[in-house]
Protein backbone atom coordinates (compact mmCIF):
# COMPACT_ATOMS: atom_id res chain seq x y z
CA UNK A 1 21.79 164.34 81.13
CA UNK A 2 25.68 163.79 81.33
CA UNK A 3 25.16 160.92 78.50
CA UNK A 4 23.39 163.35 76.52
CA UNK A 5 26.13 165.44 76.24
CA UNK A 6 28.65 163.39 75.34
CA UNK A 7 26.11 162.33 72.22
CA UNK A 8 25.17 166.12 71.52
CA UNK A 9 29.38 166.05 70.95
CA UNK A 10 29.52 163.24 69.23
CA UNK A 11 26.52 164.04 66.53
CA UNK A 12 28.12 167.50 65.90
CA UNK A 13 31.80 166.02 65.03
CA UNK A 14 30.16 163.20 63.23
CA UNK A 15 28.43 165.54 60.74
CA UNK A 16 31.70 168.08 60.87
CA UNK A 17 33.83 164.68 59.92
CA UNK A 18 31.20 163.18 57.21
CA UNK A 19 30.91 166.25 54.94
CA UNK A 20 34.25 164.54 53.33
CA UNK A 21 34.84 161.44 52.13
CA UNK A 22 38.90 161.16 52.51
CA UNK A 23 40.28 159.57 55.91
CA UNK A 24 43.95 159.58 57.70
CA UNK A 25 45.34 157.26 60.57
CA UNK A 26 46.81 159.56 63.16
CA UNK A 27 47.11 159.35 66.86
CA UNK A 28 49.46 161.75 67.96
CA UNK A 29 48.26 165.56 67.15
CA UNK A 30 48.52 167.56 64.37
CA UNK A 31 52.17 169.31 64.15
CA UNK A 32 54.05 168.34 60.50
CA UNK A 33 50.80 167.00 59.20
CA UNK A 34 49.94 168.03 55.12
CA UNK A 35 46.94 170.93 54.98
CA UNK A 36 45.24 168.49 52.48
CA UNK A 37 42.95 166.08 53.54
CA UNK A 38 44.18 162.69 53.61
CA UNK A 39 42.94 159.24 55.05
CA UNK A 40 43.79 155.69 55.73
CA UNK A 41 42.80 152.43 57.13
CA UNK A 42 45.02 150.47 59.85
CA UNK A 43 44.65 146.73 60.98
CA UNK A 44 46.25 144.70 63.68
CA UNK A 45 45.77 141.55 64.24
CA UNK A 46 47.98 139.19 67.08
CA UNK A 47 48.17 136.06 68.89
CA UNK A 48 49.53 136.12 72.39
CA UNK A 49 50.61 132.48 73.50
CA UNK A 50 50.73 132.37 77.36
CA UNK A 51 53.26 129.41 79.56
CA UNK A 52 49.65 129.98 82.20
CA UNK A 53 46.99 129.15 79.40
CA UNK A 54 44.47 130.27 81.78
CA UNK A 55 41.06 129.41 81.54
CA UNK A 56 39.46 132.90 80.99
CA UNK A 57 42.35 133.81 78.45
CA UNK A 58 42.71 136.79 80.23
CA UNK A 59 45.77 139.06 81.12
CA UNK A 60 45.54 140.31 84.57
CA UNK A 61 46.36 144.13 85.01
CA UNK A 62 46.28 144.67 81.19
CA UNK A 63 43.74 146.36 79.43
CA UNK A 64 45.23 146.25 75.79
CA UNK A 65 46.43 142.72 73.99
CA UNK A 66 44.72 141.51 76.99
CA UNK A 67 43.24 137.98 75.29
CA UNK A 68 45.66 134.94 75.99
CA UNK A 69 45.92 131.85 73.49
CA UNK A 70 43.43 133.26 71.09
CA UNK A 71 43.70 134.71 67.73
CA UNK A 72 42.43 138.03 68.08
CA UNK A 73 41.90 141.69 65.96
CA UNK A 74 43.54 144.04 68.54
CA UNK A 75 42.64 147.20 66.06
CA UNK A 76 41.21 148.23 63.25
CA UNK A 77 41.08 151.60 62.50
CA UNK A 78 39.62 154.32 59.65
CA UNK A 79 39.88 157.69 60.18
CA UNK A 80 40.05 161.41 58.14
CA UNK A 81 42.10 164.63 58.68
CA UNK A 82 42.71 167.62 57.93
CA UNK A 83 45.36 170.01 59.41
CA UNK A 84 45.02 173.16 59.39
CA UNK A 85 47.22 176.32 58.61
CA UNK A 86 47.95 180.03 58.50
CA UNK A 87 45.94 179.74 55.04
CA UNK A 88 43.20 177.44 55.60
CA UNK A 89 42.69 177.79 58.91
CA UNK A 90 40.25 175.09 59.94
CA UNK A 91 41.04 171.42 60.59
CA UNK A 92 39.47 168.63 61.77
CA UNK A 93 40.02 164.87 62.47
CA UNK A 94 37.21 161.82 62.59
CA UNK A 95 38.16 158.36 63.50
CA UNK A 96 36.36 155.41 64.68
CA UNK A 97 37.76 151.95 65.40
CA UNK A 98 37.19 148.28 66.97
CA UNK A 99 39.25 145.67 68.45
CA UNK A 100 39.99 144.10 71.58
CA UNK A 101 42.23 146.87 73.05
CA UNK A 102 39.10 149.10 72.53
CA UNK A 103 36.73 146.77 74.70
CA UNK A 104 39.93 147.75 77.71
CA UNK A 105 39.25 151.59 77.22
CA UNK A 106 35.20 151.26 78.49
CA UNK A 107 35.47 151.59 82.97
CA UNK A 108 33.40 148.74 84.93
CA UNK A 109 32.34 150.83 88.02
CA UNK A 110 29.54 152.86 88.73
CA UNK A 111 31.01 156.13 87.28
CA UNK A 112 30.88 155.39 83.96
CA UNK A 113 28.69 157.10 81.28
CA UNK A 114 25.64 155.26 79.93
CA UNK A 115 26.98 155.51 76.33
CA UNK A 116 30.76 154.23 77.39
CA UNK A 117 30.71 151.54 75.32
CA UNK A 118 29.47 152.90 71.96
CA UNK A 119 31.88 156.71 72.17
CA UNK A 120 34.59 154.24 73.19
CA UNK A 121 34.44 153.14 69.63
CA UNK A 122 35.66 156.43 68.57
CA UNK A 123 39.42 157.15 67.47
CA UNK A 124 39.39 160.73 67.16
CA UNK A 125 36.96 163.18 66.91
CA UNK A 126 37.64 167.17 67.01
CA UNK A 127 37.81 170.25 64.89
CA UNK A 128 40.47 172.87 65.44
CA UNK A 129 41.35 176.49 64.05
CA UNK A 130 44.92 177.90 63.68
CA UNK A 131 45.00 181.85 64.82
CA UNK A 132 47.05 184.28 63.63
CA UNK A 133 48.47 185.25 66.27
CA UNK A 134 52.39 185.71 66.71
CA UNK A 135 53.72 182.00 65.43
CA UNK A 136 50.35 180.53 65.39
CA UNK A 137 48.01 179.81 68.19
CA UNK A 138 46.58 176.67 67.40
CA UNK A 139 42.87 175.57 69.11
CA UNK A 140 41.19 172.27 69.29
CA UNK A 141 38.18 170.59 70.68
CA UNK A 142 36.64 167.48 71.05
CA UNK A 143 38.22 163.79 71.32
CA UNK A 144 41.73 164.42 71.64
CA UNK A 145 44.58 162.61 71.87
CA UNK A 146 46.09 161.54 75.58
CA UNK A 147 48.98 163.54 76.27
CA UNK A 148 50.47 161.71 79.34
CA UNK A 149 52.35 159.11 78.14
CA UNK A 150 55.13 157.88 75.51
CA UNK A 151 53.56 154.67 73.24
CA UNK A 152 50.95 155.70 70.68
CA UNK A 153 47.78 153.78 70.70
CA UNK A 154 48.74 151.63 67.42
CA UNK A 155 50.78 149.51 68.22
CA UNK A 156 52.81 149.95 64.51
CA UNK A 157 54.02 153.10 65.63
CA UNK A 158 55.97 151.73 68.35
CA UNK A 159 58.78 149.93 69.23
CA UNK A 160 57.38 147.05 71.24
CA UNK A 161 54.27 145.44 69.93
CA UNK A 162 53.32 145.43 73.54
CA UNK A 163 52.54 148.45 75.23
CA UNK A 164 53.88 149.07 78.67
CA UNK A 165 51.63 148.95 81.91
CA UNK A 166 52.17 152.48 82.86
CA UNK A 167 50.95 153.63 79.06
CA UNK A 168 47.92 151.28 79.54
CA UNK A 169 47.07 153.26 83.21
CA UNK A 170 47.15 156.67 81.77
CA UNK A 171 44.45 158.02 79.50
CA UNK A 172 44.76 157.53 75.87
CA UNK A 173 42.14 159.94 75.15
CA UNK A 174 40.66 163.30 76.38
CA UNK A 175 37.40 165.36 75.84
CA UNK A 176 38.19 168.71 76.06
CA UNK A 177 39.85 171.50 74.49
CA UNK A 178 43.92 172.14 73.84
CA UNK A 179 45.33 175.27 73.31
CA UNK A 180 48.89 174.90 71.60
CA UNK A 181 51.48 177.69 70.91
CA UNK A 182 55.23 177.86 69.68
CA UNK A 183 56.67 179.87 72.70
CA UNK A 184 59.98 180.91 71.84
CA UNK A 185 63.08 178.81 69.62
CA UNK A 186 62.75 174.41 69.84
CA UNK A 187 59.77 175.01 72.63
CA UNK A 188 56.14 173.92 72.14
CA UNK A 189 53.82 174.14 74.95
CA UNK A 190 50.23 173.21 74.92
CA UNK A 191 47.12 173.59 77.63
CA UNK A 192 44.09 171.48 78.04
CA UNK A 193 41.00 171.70 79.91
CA UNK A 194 39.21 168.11 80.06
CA UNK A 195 35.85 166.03 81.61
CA UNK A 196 38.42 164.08 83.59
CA UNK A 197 41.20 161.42 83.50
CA UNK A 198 38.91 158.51 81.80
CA UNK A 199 37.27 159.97 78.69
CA UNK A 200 34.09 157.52 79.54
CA UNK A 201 33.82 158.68 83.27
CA UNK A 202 31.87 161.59 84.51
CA UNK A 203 32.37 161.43 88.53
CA UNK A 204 31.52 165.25 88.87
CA UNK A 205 31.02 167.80 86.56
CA UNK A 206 34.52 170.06 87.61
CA UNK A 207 37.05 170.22 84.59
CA UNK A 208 40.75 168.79 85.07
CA UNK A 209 43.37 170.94 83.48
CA UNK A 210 46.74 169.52 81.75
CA UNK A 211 50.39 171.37 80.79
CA UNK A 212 52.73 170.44 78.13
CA UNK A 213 55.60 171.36 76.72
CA UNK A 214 57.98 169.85 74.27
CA UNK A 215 61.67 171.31 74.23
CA UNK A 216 63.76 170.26 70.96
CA UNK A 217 66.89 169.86 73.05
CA UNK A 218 69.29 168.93 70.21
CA UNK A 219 69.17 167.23 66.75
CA UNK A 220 67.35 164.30 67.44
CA UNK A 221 66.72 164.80 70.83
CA UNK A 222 62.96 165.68 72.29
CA UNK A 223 62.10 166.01 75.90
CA UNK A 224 58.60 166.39 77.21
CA UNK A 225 56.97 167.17 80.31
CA UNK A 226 53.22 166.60 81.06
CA UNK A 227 51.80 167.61 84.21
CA UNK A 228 47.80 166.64 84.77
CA UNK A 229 45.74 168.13 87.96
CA UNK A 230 42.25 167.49 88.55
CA UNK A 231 38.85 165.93 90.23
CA UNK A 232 38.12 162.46 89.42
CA UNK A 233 36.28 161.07 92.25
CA UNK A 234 32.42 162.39 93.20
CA UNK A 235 33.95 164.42 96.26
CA UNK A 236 35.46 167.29 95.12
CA UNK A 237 37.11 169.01 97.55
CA UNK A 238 40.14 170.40 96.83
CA UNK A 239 42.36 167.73 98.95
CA UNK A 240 41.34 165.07 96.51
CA UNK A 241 42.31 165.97 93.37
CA UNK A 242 44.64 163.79 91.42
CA UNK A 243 47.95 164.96 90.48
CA UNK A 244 49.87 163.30 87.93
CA UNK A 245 53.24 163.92 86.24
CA UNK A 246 54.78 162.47 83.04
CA UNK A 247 58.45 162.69 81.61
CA UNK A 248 59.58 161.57 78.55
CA UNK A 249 63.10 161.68 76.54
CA UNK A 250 63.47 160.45 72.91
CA UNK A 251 67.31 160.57 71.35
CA UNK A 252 66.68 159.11 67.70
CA UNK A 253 68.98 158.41 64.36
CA UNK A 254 68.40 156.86 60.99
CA UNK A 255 69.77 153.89 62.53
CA UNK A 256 68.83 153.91 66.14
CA UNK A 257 66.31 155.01 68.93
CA UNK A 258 66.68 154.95 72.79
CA UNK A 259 63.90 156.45 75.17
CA UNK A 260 62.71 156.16 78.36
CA UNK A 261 59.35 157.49 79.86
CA UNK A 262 58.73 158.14 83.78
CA UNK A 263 55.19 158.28 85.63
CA UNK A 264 54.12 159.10 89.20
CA UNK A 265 50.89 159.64 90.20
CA UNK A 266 48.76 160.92 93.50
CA UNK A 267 45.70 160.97 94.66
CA UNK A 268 43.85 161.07 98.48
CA UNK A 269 41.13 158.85 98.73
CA UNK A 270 38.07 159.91 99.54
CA UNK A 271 35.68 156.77 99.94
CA UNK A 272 38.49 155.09 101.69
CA UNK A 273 38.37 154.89 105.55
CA UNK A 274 41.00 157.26 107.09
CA UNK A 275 41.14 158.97 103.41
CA UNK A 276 45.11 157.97 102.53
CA UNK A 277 46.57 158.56 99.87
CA UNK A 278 47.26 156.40 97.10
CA UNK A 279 50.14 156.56 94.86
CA UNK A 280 51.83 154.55 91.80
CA UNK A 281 54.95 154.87 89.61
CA UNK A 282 56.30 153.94 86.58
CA UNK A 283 58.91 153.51 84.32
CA UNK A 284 60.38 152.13 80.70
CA UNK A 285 63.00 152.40 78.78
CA UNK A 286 62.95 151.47 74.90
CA UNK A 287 66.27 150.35 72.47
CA UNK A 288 65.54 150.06 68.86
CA UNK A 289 67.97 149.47 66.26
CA UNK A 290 66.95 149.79 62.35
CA UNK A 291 70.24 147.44 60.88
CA UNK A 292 68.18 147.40 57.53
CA UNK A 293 65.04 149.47 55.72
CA UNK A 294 63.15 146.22 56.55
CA UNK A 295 64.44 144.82 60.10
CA UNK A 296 63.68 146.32 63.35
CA UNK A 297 64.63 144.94 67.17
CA UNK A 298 63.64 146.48 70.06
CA UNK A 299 64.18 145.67 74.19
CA UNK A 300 62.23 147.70 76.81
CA UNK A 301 62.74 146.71 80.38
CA UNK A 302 59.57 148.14 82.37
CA UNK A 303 58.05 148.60 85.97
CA UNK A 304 55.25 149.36 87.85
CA UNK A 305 54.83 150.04 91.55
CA UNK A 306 51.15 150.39 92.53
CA UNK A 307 51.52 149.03 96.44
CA UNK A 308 47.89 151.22 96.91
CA UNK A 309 46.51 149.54 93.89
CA UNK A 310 45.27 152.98 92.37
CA UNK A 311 46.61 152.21 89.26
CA UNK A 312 45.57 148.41 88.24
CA UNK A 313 42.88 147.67 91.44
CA UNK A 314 45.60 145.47 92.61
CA UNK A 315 48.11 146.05 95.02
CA UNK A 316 51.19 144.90 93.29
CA UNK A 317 54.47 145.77 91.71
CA UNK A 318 54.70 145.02 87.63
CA UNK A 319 58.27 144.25 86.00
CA UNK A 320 58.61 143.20 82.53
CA UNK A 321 61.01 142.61 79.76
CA UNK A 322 60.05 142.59 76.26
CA UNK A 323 62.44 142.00 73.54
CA UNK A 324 60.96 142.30 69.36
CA UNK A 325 61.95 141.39 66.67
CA UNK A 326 60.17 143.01 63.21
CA UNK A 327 60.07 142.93 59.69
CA UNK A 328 58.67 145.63 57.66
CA UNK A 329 57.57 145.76 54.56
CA UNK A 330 57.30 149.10 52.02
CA UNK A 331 55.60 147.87 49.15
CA UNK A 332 54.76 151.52 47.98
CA UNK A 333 54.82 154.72 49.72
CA UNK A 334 51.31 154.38 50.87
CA UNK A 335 50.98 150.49 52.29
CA UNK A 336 53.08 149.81 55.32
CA UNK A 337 53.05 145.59 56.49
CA UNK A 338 54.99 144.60 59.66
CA UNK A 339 54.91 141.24 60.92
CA UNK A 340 56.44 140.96 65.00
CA UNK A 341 57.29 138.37 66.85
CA UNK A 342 57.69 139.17 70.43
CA UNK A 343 59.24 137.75 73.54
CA UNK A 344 57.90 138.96 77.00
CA UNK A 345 58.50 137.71 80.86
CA UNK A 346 56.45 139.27 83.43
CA UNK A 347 56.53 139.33 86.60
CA UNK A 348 53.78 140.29 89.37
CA UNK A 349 54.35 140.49 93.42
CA UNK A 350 52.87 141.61 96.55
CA UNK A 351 49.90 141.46 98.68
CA UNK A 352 47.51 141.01 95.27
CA UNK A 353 50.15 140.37 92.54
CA UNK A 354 49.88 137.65 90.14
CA UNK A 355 48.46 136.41 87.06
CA UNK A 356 45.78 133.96 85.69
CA UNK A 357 46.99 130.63 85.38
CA UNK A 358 45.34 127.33 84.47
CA UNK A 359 41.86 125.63 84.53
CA UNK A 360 40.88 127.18 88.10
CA UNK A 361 42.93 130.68 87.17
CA UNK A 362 44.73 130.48 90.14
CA UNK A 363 47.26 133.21 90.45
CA UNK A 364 51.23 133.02 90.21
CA UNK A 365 53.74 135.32 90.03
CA UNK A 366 55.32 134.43 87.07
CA UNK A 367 54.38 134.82 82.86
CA UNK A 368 56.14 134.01 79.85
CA UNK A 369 54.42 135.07 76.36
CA UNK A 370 55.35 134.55 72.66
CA UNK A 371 53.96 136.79 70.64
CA UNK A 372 52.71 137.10 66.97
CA UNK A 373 51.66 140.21 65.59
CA UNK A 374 50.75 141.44 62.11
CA UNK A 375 49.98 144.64 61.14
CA UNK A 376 48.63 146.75 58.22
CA UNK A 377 48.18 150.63 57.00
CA UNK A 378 47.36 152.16 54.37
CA UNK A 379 47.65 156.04 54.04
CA UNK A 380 46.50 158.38 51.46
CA UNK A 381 49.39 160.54 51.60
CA UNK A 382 52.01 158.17 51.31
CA UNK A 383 53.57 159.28 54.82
C-alpha cells in the first residue's frame, strides 16, 4: 500500500500539472518568481576524465557526476510553473527529468519504495495556495524542493560544476507539505512536515518535521538555518530519530560571490549491536569571481568526516578541491549556454576510504579529475 500512495500523489499532480501546456526550470522554491506561467527545458551534458580509469567507471561515495571516462547526459530537465499571489492565489509546479545524477537519487536497500525508480524521475511536483493572511502565508504540497543544503540540483546554477559531498548526502527532495511566512523585516521562515529524509524511502509511516528561516542580514548578504528532526529507520522510538542541522552564508556582488555551507548530522543506531550513535560533518566554502558578462572562476575547498559511515556507507573522511573555470554565453534573454572545464583532487582516508582505481578497482586514496561540462537552458520568461 505505501507504493500506492506515492502513485495516488503522483496521478493527482500529474493531471494538476498537464491541464497547461507552458513549462519553467526551477529548483529552488517559489519567492521572486513571475505569477504567469512560464516554462523551460535544461540540458547537461559532461565528461569526467579520471588519473584511476577504473574499470566500473564509477565514483566511489558520489551519487551525482558519478560515471568516470565516459561521455555522459548528467540532466535533462522540462518542467512548468506557476507562482502564485495575493491575486491569483493558486500555483503549482510539474517537472520531470533524466540523467545519470537521477539514477544516484533511487536507495539500494530494503527500505525503498517499489516505484523508486520511476517517481525518482520526477523534478518537481506540487501545488500551493498563497493566504491572505498578514504578509502572506504561503502553503505547498507535494514534491518539494530539499531545503538542507546550499548547491541547487542543476548544476548551471552553481558555482562548481561539481557538487560537494555533503550536498550529495542530504536530500534534494521532500514529499510533504511547507508552510512559509514573512515573519517580521529581512526574515523568512518556513515549516515542513515530510515522509522522511529520502523522498524514495518509507522505513515507517511517522512524519519528520523541518525549520527554516532565511534572515537578509545586509545588502547582499543571506544567512540560513535549516534544522531537520525525524524517524528514518523501522524502529521508531524516540531515541532514534535523526537530527540534522544545516548553515549556510551567501555575501554576493555584481562582480563577486563567497559562501560557505556547514552540515552535522546524528543519528543512534538501532540495528547496530550496542545501538551507537553515528555521526558525520561537513563543510565548503565557494569563491566566484564574474571579471566579465561571459567568464566565471570559481574554487571551493570541501570536507567530509563520516568516521561512522552514516553518511556514504563508508567509514572515511572526504577532502576536495575544485577549481572552474566557465564561459557563458547570453545569446538572448531566454537561452543561457555555459561550457566548464573543471579541475578537482580528491582525497579519501580511513578504515574504508578510497576510490576505484584500475582494471581490478582496487582502492587508493588519491583522485585527480578533469572535467568537461556543457550546459543548456532555455526559459520562457527570459529570467
Amino acid at each position: 500500500m505505501k507504493p500506492l500512495r506515492f502513485f495516488c500523489v503522483e496521478v493527482l499532480l500529474l493531471a494538476v500539472g498537464l491541464s497547461v501546456c507552458h513549462a519553467q526550470v526551477y529548483d529552488r522554491d517559489d519567492s521572486g518568481i513571475p505569477t504567469r506561467t512560464i516554462w523551460g527545458v535544461y540540458i547537461d551534458g559532461g565528461y569526467l576524465h579520471s588519473s584511476t580509469r577504473p574499470a566500473n567507471h564509477s565514483w566511489r561515495s558520489k551519487s551525482t557526476t558519478s560515471v568516470l571516462d565516459r561521455i555522459r547526459i548528467q540532466n535533462t530537465t522540462i518542467a512548468v510553473q506557476r507562482a502564485p499571489s495575493l491575486d491569483s492565489p493558486w500555483g503549482y509546479q510539474l517537472g520531470l527529468q533524466a540523467g545519470i545524477d537521477i539514477d544516484g537519487l533511487v536507495p539500494a536497500d530494503e527500505v525503498a519504495v517499489s516505484a523508486a525508480e520511476p517517481l525518482s524521475h520526477l523534478f518537481a511536483a506540487r501545488v500551493g495556495y498563497l493566504f491572505r493572511v498578514g504578509r502572506g502565508l504561503g502553503v505547498a504540497g507535494g514534491l518539494l524542493a530539499g531545503f538542507p543544503g546550499y548547491p541547487s540540483f542543476l548544476a548551471i546554477d552553481n558555482p562548481s560544476y561539481t557538487r560537494p559531498y555533503q550536498v550529495d548526502m542530504v536530500p534534494y527532495y521532500l514529499w510533504g507539505l511547507r508552510a512559509t511566512y514573512p515573519v517580521g523585516g529581512p526574515f523568512v521562515g518556513s515549516l515542513f512536515v515530510v515522509t522522511g529524509w529520502n523522498h524514495l524511502e518509507w522505513p515507517n509511516d511517522i512524519p519528520s518535521a523541518g525549520l527554516q528561516l532565511v534572515w537578509q542580514a545586509a545588502d547582499g548578504l543571506e544567512l540560513t538555518q535549516n534544522v531537520y528532526y525525524g524517524s528514518d529507520q523501522t524502529a521508531t522510538d524516540l531515541e532514534y530519530w535523526r537530527f540534522a542541522t544545516n548553515t549556510i552564508a551567501e555575501w554576493s556582488t555584481s562582480r563577486f560571490l563567497v559562501a560557505g555551507s556547514v552540515h552535522y548530522m546524528s543519528e543512534k543506531q538501532a540495528a547496530v549491536t550496542g545501538n551507537p550513535r553515528f555521526q558525520w560533518a561537513a563543510g565548503a566554502v565557494w569563491l566566484q569571481w564574474l571579471p566579465t558578462t561571459n567568464w566565471r572562476f570559481a574554487v571551493r575547498p570541501e570536507v567530509l568526516w563520516d568516521s561512522d559511515g552514516l553518511a556514504t556507507g563508508n567509514r572515511q573522511t572526504l577532502a576536495a578541491l575544485a577549481l572552474t573555470a566557465e564561459y557563458r554565453l547570453i545569446p538572448e534573454r531566454r537561452n543561457t549556454f555555459s561550457a566548464r572545464a573543471e579541475l578537482r583532487l580528491d582525497r579519501s582516508t580511513g578504515e574504508d576510504g578510497g576510490f576505484y582505481m584500475g582494471p581490478n578497482n582496487e582502492l587508493v586514496p588519491n583522485q585527480r579529475l578533469f572535467i568537461l561540462g556543457v550546459m543548456w537552458r532555455f526559459r520562457s520568461d527570459g529570467q
